[in-house]
N, C-alpha and C. Protein backbone atom coordinates (compact mmCIF):
# COMPACT_ATOMS: atom_id res chain seq x y z
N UNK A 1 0.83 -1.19 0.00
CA UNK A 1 0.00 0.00 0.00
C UNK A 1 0.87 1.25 0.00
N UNK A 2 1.52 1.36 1.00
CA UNK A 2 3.05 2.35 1.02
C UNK A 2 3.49 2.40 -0.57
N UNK A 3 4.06 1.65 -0.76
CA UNK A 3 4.48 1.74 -1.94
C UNK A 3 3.63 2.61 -3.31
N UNK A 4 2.31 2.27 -3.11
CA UNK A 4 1.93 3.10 -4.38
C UNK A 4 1.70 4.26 -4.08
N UNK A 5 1.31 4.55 -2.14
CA UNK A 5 0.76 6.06 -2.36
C UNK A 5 2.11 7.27 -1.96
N UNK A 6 3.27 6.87 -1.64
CA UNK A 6 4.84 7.64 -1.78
C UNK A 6 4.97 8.12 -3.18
N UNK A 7 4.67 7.27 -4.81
CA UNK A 7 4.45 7.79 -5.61
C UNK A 7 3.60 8.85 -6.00
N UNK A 8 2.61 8.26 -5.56
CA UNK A 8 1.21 9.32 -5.73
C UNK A 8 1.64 10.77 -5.29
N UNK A 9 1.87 10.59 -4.41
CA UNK A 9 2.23 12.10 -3.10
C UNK A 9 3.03 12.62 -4.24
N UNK A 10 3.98 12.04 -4.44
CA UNK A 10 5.36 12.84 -4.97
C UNK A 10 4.82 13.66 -6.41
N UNK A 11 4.49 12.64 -7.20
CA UNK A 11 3.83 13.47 -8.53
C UNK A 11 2.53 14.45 -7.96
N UNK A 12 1.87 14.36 -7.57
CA UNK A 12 0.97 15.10 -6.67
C UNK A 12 1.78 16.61 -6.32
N UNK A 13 2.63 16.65 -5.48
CA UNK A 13 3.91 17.98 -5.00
C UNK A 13 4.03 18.21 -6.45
N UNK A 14 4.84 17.48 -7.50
CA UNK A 14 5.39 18.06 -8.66
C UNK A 14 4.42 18.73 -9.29
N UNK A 15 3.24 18.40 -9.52
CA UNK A 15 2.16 18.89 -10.37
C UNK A 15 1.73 19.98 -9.48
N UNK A 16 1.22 20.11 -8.49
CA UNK A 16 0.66 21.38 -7.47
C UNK A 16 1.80 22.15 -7.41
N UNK A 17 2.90 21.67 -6.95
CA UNK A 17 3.86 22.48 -6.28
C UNK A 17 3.96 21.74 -4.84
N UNK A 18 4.95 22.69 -4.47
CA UNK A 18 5.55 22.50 -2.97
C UNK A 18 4.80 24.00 -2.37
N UNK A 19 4.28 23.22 -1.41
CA UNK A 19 3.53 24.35 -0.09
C UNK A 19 4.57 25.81 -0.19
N UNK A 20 4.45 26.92 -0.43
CA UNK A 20 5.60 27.82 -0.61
C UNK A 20 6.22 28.13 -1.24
N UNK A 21 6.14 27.55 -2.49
CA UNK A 21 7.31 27.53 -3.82
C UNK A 21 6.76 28.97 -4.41
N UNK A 22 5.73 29.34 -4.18
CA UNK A 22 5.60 30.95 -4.58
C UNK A 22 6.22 31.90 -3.61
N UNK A 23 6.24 31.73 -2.44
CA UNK A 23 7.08 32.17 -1.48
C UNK A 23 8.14 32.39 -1.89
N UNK A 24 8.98 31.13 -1.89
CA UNK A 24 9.96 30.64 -2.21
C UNK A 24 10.54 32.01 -3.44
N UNK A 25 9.76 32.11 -4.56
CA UNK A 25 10.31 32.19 -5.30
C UNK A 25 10.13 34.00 -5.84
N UNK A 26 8.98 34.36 -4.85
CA UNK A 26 9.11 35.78 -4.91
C UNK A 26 9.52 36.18 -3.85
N UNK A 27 10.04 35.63 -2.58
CA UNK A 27 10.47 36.34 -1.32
C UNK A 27 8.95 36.63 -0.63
N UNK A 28 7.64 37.24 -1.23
CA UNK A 28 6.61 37.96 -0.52
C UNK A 28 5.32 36.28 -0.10
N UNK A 29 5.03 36.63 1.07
CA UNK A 29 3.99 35.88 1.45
C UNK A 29 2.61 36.44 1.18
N UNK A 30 1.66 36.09 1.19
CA UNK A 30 0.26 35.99 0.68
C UNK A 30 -0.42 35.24 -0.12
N UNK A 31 -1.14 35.78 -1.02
CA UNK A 31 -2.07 35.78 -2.29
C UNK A 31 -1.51 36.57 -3.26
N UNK A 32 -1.64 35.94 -4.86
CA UNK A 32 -1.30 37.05 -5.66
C UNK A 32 -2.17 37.74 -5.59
N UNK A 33 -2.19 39.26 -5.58
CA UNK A 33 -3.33 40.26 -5.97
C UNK A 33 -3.06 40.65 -7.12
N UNK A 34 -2.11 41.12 -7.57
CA UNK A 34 -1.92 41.88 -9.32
C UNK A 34 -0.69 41.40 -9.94
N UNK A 35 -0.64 40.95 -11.22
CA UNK A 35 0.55 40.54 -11.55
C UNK A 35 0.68 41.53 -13.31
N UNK A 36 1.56 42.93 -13.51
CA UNK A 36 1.90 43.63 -14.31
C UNK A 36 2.73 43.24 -14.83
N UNK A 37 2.87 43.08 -16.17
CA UNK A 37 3.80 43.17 -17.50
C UNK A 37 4.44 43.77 -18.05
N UNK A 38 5.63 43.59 -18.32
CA UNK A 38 6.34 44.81 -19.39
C UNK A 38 7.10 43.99 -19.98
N UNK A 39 7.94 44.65 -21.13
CA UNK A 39 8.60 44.44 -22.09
C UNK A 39 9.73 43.62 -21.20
N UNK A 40 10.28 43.73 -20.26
CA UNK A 40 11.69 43.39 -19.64
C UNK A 40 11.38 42.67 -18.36
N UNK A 41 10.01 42.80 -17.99
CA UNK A 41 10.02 41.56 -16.36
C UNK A 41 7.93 41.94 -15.90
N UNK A 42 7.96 41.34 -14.75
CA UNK A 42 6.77 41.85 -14.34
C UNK A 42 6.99 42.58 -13.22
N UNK A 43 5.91 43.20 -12.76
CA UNK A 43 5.75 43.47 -11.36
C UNK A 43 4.59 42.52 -10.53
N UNK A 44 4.75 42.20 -9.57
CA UNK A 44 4.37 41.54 -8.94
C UNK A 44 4.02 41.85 -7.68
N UNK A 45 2.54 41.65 -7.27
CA UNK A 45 1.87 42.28 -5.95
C UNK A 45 1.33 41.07 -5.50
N UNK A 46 1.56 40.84 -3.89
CA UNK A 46 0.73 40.29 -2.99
C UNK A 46 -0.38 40.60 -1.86
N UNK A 47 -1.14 40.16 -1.59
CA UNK A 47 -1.59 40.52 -0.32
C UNK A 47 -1.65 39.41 0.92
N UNK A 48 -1.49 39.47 1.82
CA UNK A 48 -2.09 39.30 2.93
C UNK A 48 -3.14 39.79 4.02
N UNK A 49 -3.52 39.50 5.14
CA UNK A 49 -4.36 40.44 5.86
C UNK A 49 -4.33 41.68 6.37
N UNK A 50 -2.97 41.93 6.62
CA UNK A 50 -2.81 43.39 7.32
C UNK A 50 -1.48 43.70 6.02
N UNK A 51 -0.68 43.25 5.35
CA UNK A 51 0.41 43.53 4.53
C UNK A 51 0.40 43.10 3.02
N UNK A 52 0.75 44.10 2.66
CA UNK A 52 1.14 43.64 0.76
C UNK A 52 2.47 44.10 0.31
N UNK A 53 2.83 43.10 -0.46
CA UNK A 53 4.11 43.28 -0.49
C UNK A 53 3.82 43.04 -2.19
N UNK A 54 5.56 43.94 -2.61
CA UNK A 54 5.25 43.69 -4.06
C UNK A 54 7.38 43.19 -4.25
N UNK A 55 7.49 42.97 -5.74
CA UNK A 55 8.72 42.51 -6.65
C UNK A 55 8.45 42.60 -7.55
N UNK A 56 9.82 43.15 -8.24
CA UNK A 56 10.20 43.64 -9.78
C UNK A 56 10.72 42.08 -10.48
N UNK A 57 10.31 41.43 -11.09
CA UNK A 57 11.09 40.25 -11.58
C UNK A 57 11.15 40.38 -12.78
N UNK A 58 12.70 39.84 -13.41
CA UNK A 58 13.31 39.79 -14.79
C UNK A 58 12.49 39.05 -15.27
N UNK A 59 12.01 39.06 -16.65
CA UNK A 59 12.29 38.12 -17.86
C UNK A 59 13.63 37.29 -18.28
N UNK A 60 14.36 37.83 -17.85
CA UNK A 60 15.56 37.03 -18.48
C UNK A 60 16.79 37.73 -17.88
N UNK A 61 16.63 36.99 -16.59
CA UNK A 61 17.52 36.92 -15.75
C UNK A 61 18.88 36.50 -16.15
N UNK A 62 20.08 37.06 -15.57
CA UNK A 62 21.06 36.88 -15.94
C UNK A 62 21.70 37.82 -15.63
N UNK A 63 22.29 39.13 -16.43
CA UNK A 63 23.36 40.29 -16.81
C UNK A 63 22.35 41.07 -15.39
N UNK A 64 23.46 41.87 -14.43
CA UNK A 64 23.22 42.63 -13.69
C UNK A 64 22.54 43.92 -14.50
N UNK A 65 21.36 44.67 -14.01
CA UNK A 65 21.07 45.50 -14.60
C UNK A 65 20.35 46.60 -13.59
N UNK A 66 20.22 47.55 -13.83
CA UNK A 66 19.65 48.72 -12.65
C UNK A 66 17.49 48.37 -12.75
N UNK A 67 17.51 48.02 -11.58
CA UNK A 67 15.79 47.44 -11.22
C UNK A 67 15.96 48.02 -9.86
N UNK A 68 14.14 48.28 -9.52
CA UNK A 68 13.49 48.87 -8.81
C UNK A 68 12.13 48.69 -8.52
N UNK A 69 11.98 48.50 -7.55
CA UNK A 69 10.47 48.21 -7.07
C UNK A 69 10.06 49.27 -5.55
N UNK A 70 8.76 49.99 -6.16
CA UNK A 70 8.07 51.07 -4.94
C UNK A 70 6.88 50.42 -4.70
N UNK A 71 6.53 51.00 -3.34
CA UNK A 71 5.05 50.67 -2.59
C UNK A 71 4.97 51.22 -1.87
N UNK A 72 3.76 51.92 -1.93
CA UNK A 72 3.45 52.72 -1.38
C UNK A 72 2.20 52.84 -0.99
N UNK A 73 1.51 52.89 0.87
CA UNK A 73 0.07 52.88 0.85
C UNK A 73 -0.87 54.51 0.84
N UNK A 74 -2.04 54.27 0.42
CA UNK A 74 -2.34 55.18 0.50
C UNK A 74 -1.82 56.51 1.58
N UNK A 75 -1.97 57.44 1.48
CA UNK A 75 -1.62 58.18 2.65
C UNK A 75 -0.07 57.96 4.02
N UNK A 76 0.67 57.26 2.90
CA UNK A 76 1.88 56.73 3.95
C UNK A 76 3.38 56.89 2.74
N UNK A 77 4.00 56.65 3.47
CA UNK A 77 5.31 56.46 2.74
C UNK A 77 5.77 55.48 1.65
N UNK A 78 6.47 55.94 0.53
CA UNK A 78 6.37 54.91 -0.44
C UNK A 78 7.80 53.83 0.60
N UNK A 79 8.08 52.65 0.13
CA UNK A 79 9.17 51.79 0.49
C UNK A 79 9.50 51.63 -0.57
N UNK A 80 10.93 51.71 -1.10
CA UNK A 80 11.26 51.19 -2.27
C UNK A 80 12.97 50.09 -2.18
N UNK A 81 13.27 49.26 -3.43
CA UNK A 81 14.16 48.68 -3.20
C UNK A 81 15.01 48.76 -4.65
N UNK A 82 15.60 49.83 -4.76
CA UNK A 82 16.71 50.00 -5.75
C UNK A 82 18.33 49.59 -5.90
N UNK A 83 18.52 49.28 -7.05
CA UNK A 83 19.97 48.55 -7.11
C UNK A 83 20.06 47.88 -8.40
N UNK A 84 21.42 47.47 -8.13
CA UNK A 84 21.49 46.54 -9.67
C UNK A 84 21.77 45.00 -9.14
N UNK A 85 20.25 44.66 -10.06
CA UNK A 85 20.34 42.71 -10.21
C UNK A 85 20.26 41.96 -11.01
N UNK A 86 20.51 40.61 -10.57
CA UNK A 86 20.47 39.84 -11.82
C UNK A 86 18.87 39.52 -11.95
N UNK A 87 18.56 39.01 -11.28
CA UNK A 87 17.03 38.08 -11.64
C UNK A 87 15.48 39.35 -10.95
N UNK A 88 15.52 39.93 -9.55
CA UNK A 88 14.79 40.60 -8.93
C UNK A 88 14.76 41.88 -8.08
N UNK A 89 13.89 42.75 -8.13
CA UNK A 89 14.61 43.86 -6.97
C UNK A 89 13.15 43.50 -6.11
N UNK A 90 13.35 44.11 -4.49
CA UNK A 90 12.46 43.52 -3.79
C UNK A 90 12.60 41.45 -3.42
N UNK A 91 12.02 41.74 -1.84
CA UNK A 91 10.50 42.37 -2.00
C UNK A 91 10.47 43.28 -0.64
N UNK A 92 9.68 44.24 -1.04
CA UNK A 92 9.48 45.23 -0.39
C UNK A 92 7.69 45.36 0.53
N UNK A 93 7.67 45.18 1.37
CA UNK A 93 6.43 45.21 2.48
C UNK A 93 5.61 46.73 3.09
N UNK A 94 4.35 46.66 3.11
CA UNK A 94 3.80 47.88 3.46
C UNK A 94 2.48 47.12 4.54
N UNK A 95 2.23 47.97 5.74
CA UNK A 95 0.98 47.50 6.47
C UNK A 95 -0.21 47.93 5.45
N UNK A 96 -0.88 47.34 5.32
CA UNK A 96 -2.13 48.38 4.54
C UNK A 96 -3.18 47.53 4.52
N UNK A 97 -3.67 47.72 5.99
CA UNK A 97 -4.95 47.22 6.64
C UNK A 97 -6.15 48.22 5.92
N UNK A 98 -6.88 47.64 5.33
CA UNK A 98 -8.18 48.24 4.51
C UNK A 98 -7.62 49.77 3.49
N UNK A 99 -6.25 49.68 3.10
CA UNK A 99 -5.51 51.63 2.79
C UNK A 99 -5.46 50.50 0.94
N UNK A 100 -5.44 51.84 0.34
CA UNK A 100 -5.54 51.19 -1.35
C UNK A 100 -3.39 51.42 -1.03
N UNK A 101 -3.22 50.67 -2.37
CA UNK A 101 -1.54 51.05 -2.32
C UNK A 101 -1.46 51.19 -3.83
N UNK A 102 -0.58 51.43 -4.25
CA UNK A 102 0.02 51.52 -5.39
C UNK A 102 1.54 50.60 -5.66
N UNK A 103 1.94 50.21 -6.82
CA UNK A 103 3.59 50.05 -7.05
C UNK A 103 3.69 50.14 -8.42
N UNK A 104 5.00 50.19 -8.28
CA UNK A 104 5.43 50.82 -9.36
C UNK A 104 6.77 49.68 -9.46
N UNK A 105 7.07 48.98 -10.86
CA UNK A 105 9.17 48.13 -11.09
C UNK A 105 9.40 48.80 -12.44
N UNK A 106 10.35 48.45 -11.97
CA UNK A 106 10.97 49.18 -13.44
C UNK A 106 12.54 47.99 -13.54
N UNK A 107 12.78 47.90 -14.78
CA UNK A 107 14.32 47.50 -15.08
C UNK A 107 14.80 47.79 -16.41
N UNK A 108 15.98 48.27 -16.86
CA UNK A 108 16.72 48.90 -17.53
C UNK A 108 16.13 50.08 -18.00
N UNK A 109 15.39 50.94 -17.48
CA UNK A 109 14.75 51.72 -17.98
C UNK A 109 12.89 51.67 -18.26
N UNK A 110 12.53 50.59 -18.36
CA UNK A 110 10.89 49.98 -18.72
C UNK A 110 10.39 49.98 -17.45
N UNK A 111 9.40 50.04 -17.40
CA UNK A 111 8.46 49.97 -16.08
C UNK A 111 6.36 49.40 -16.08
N UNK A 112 6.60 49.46 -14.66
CA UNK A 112 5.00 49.54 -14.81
C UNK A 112 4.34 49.52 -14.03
N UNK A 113 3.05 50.19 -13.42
CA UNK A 113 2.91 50.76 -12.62
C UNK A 113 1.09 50.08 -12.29
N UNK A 114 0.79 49.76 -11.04
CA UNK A 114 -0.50 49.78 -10.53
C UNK A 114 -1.52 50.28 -10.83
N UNK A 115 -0.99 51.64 -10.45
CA UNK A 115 -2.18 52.23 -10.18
C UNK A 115 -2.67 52.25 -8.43
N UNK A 116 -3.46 53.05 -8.51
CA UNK A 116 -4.09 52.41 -6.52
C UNK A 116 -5.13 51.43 -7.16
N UNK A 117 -4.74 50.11 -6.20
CA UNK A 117 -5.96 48.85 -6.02
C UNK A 117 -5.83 48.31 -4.44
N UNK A 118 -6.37 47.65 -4.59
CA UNK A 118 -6.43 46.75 -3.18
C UNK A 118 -7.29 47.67 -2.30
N UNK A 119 -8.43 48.85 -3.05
CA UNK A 119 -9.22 49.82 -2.03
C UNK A 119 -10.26 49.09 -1.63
């Protein structure tokens, strides 16, 4: 019996995923809430209950390049995480219990921006 359901499980993880592998792989915990496009990477927003967090991620990771990711909640301070990377900038966290936020990534110059959601 062991024997067949250790298989099962395993292709089961491969096909779903591993508990976290979005975690994992954007740094931010939650739910996706918005996921933006551009020519050179996305931006990427989460939420949770009291926090949303967002990341700038490459398309085509590799060559260090100047990326940036802002957030900012309504009526509060933007957080931002600028520098030069290979694959991501962020992730960057804001409280924003019932507050709309905005973000904004950008890399080599391209960007893209929210808007306020999450009101």
């Amino acid at each position: 019996m062991y024997v067949l359901v250790l298989p099962l499980f395993a292709g089961l993880v491969l096909l779903i995923g591993a508990p976290g592998a979005a975690q994992a792989a954007t740094g931010c915990s939650g739910r996706p809430a918005k996921t933006v496009a551009f020519s050179t990477g996305e931006l990427r927003v989460f939420k949770s209950r009291a926090r949303v967090c967002a990341v700038t991620v490459a398309k085509k990771p590799g060559k260090r390049r100047a990326m940036s990711v802002t957030l900012q909640p309504r009526g509060g301070r933007a957080v931002a995480d600028r520098g030069s990377y290979t694959h991501r900038a962020g992730p960057v966290t804001v409280s924003a219990l019932n507050r709309c936020v905005r973000a904004t990534g950008a890399i080599a110059g391209k960007s893209a921006s929210t808007g306020w959601i999450l009101c």
